[in-house]
C-alpha atoms as a PDB file:
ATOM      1  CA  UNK A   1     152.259  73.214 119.894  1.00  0.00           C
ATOM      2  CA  UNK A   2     150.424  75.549 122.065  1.00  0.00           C
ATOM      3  CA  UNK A   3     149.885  79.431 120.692  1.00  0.00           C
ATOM      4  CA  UNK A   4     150.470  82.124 122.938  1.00  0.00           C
ATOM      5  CA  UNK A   5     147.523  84.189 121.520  1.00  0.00           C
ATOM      6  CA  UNK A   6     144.575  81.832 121.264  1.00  0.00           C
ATOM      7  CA  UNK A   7     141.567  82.766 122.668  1.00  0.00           C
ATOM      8  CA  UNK A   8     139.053  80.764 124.096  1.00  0.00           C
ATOM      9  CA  UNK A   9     135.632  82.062 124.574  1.00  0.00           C
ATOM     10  CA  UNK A  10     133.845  80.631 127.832  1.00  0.00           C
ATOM     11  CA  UNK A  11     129.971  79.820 127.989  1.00  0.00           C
ATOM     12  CA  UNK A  12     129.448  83.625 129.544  1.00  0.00           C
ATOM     13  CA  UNK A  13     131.615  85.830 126.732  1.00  0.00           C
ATOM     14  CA  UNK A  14     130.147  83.851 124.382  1.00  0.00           C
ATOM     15  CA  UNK A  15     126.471  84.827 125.656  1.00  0.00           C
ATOM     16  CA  UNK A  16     127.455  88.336 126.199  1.00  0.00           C
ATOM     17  CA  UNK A  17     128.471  88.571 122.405  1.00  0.00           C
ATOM     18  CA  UNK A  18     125.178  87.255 121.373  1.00  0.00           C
ATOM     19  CA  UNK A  19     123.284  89.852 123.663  1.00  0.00           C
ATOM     20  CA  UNK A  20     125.144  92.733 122.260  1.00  0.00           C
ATOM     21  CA  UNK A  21     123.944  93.004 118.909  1.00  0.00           C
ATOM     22  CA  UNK A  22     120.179  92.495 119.913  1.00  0.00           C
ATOM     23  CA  UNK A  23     120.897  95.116 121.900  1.00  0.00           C
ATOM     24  CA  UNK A  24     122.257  97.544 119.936  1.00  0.00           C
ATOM     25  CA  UNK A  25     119.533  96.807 117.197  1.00  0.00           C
ATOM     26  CA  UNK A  26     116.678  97.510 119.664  1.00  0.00           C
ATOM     27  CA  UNK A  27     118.500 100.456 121.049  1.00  0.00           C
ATOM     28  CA  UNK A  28     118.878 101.927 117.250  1.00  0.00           C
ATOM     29  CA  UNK A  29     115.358 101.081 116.611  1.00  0.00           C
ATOM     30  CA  UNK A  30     113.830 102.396 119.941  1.00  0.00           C
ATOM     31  CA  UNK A  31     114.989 106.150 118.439  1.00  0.00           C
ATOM     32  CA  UNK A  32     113.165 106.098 115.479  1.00  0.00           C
ATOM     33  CA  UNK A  33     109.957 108.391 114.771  1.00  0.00           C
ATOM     34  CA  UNK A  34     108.528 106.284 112.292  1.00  0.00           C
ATOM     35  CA  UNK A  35     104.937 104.938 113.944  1.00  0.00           C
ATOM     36  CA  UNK A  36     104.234 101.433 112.185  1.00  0.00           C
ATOM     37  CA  UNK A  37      99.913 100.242 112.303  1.00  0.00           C
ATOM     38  CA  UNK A  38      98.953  97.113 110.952  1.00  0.00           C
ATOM     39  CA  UNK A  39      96.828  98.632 108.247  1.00  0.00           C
ATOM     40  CA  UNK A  40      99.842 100.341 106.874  1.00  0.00           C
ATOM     41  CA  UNK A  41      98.983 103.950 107.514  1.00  0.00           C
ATOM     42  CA  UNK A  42     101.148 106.277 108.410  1.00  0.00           C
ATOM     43  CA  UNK A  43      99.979 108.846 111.301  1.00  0.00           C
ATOM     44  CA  UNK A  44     102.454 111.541 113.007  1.00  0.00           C
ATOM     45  CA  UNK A  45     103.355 110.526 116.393  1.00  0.00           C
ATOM     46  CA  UNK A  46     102.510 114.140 117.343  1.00  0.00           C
ATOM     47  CA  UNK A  47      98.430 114.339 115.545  1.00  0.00           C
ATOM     48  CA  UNK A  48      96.039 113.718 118.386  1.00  0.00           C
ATOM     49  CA  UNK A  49      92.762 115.486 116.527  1.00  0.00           C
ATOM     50  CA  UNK A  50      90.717 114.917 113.019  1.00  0.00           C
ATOM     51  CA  UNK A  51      87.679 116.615 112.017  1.00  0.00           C
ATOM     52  CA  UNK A  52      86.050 114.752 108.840  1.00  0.00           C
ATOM     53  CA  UNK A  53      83.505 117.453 107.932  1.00  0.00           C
ATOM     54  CA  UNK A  54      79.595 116.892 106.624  1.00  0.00           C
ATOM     55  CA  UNK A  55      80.331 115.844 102.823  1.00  0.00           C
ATOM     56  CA  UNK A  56      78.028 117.667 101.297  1.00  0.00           C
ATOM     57  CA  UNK A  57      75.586 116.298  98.072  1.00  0.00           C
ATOM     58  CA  UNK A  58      75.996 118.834  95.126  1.00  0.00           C
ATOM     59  CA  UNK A  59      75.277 116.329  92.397  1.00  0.00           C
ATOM     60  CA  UNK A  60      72.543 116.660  89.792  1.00  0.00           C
ATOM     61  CA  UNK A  61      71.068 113.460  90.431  1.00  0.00           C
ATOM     62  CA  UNK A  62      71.354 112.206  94.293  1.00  0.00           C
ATOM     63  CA  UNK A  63      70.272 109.840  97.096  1.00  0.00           C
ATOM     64  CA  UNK A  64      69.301 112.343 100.187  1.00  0.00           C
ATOM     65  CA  UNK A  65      71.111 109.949 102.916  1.00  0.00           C
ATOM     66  CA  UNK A  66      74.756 109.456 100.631  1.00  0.00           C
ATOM     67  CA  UNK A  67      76.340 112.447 102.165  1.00  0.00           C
ATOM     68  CA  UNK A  68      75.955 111.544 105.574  1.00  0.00           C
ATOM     69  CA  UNK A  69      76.310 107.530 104.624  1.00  0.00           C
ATOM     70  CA  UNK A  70      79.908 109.140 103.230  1.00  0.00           C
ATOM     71  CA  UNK A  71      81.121 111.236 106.071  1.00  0.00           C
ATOM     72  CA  UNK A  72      79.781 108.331 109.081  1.00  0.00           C
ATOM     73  CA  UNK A  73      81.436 105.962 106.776  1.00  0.00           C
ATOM     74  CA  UNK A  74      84.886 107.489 106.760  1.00  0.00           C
ATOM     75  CA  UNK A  75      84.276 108.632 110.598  1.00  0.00           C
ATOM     76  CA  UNK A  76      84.165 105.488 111.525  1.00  0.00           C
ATOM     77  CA  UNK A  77      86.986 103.671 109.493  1.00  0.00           C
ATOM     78  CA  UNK A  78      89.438 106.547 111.143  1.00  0.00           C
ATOM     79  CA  UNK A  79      88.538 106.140 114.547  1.00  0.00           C
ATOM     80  CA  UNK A  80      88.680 102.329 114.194  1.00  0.00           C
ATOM     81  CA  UNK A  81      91.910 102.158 112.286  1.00  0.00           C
ATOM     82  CA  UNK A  82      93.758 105.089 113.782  1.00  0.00           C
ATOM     83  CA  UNK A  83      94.320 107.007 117.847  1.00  0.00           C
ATOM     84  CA  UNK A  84      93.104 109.842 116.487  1.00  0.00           C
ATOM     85  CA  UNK A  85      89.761 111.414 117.959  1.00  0.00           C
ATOM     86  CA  UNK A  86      87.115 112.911 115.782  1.00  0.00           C
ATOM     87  CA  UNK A  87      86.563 117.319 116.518  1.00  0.00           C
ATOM     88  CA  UNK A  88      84.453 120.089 115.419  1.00  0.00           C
ATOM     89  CA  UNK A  89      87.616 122.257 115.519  1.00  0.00           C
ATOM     90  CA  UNK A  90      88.645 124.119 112.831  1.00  0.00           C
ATOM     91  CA  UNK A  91      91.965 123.762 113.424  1.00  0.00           C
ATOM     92  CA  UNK A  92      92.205 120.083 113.862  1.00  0.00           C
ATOM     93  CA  UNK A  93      95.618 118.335 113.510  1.00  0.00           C
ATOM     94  CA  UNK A  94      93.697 116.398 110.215  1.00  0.00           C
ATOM     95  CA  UNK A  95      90.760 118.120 108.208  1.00  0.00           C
ATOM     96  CA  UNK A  96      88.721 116.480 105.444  1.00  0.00           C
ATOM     97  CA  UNK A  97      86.129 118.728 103.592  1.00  0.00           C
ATOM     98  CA  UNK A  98      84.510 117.085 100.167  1.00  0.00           C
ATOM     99  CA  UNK A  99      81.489 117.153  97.871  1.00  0.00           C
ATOM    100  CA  UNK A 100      80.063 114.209  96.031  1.00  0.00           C
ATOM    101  CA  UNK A 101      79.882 115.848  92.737  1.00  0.00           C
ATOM    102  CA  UNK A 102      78.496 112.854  90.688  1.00  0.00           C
ATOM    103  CA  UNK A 103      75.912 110.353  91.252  1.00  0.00           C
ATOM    104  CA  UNK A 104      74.384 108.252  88.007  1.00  0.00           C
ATOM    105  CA  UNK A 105      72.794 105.682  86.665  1.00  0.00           C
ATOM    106  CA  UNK A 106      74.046 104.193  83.285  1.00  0.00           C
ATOM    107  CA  UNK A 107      74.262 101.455  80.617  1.00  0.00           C
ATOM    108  CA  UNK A 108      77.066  99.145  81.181  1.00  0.00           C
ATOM    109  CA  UNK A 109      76.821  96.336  78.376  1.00  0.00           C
ATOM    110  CA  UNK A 110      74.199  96.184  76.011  1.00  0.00           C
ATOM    111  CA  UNK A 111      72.398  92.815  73.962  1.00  0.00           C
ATOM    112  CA  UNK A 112      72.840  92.050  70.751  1.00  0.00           C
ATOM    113  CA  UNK A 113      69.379  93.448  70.162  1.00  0.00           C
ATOM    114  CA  UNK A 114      70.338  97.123  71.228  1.00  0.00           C
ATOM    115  CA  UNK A 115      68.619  96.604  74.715  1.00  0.00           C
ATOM    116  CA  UNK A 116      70.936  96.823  78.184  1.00  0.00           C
ATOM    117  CA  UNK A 117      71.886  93.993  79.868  1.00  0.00           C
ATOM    118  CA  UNK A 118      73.837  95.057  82.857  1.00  0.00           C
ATOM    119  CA  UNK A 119      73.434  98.736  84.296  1.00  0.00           C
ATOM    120  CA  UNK A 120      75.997 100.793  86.729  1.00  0.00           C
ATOM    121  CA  UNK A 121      75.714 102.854  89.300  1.00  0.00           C
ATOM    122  CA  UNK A 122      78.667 105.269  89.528  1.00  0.00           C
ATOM    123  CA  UNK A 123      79.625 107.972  92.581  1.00  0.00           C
ATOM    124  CA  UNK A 124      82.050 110.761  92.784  1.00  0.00           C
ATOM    125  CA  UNK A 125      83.261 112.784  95.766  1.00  0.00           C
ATOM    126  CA  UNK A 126      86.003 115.578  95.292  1.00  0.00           C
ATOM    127  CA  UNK A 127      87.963 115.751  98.798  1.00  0.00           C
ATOM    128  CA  UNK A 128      90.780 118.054  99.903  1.00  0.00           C
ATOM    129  CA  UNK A 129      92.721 116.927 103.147  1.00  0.00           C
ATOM    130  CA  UNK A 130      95.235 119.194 104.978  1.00  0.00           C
ATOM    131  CA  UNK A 131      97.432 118.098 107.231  1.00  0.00           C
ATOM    132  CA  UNK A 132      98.234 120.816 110.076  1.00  0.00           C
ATOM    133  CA  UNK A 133     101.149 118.810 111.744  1.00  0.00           C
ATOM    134  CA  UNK A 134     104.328 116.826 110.549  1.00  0.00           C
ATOM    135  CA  UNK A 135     105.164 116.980 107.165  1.00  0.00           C
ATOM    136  CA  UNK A 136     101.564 118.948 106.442  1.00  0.00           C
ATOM    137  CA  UNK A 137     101.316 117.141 102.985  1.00  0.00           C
ATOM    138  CA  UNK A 138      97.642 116.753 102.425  1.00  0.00           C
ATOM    139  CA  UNK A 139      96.198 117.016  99.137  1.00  0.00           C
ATOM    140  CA  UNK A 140      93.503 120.034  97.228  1.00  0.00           C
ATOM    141  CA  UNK A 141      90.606 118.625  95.470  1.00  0.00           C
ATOM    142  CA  UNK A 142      91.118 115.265  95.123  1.00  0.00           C
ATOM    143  CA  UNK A 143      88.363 112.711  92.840  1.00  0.00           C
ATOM    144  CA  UNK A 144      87.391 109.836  94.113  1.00  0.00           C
ATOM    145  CA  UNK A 145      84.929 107.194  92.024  1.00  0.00           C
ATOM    146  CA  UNK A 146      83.492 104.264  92.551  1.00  0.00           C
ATOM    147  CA  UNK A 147      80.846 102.279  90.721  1.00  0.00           C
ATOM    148  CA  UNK A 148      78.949  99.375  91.049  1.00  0.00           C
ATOM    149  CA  UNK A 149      77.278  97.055  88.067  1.00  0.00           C
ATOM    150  CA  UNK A 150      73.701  95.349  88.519  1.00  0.00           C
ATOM    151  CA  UNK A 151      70.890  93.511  86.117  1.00  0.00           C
ATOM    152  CA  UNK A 152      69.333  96.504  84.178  1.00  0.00           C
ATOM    153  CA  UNK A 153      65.847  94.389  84.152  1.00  0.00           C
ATOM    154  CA  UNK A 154      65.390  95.542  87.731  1.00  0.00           C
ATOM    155  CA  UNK A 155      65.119  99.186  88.439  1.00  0.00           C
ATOM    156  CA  UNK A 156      67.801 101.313  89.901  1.00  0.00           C
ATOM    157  CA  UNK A 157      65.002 101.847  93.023  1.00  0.00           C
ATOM    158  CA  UNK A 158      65.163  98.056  94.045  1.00  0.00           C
ATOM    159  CA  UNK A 159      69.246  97.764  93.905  1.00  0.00           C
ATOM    160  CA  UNK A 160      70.428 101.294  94.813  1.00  0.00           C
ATOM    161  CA  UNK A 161      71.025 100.805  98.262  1.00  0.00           C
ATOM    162  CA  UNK A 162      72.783  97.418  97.856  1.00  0.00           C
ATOM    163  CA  UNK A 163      74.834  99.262  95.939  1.00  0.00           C
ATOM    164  CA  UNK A 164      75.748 102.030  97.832  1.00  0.00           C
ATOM    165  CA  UNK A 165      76.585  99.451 100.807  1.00  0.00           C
ATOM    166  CA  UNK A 166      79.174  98.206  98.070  1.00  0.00           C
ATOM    167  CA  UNK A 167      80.980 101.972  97.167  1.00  0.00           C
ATOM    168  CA  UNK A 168      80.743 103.588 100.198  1.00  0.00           C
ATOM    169  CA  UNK A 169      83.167 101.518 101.872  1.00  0.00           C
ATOM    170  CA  UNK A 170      85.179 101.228  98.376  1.00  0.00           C
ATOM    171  CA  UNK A 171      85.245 105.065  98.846  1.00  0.00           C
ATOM    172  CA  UNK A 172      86.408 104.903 102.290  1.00  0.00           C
ATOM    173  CA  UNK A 173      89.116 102.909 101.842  1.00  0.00           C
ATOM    174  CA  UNK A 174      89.999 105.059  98.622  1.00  0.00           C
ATOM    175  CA  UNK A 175      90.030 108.160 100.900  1.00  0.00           C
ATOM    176  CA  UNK A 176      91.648 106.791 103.762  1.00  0.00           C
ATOM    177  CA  UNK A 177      94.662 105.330 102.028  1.00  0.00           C
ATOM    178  CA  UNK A 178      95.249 108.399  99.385  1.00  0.00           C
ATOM    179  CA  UNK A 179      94.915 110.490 103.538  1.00  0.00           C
ATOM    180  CA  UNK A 180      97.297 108.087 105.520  1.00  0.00           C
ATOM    181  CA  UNK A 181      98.994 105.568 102.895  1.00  0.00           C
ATOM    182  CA  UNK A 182      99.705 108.236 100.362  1.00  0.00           C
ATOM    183  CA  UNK A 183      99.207 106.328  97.830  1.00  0.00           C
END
């Protein structure tokens, strides 16, 4: 027996309905303000300018080239990873300012016989980030360290700047997602 209120889709309707909710999820995702990067950070639509500041050396003990090692170092991963463009404003849309406050050489793991078997290198930089546009959370005074471990028979002379091409970029990264990944 026939019914009076079947419906029978044709090969168009039944193409429009599939259409329409792609649509409407690419319409309520084209509105968002959310910008998505591959490296998971998470930069305001709106920031155009960052000015990462000279980190300056104030620890005791220090390698002369670290500070500027530091600041190229984090330069460089932000302009790679991000649209921003680096300023000498001061009122940049992003501002880092930071010290390294510690820089030493210590035991790591000693021998049985009271005499060090593996030494470590350890860095510190104290950074404050403000954020001057969207929700202008940056943080005051953060510490970041890194450290790196290395046979104590040679001296820290012959492996220091190995290591620092080990931290620095461990830094970096520490920086840059704490700035951008907030984590």
């Amino acid at each position: 027996m026939f019914n009076k209120y079947q419906f029978t889709f044709t090969v168009p309707m039944a193409k429009l309905l599939g259409i329409v909710p792609v649509a409407l999820l690419f319409g309520m995702l084209s509105g968002c303000t959310i910008k998505y990067t591959a490296n998971g950070a998470s930069i305001d639509p709106e920031a155009k300018t960052v000015n990462v500041h000279f980190i300056e050396n104030r620890a005791p003990n220090n390698n002369p080239t670290l500070g500027q090692k530091l600041t190229e170092g984090l330069r460089q991963k932000i302009l790679a990873q991000t649209k921003l463009t680096q300023t000498n404003e001061a009122r940049a849309d992003y501002d880092f300012k930071g010290t390294i406050t510690g820089y030493s050489f210590s035991n790591a793991a000693v021998t049985q016989i009271d005499k060090p078997a593996t030494a470590r290198l350890t860095v510190t930089v104290n950074i404050t980030f403000t954020k001057r546009i969207g929700d202008k959370k940056g943080f005051q005074q953060q510490s970041f360290t890194r450290s790196a471990d290395f046979d104590a028979q040679k001296t820290p002379s012959e492996v220091e700047d190995g290591l620092l091409r080990t931290i620095i970029p461990q830094l970096v990264d520490d920086i840059f997602n704490r700035a951008y990944a907030n984590w």
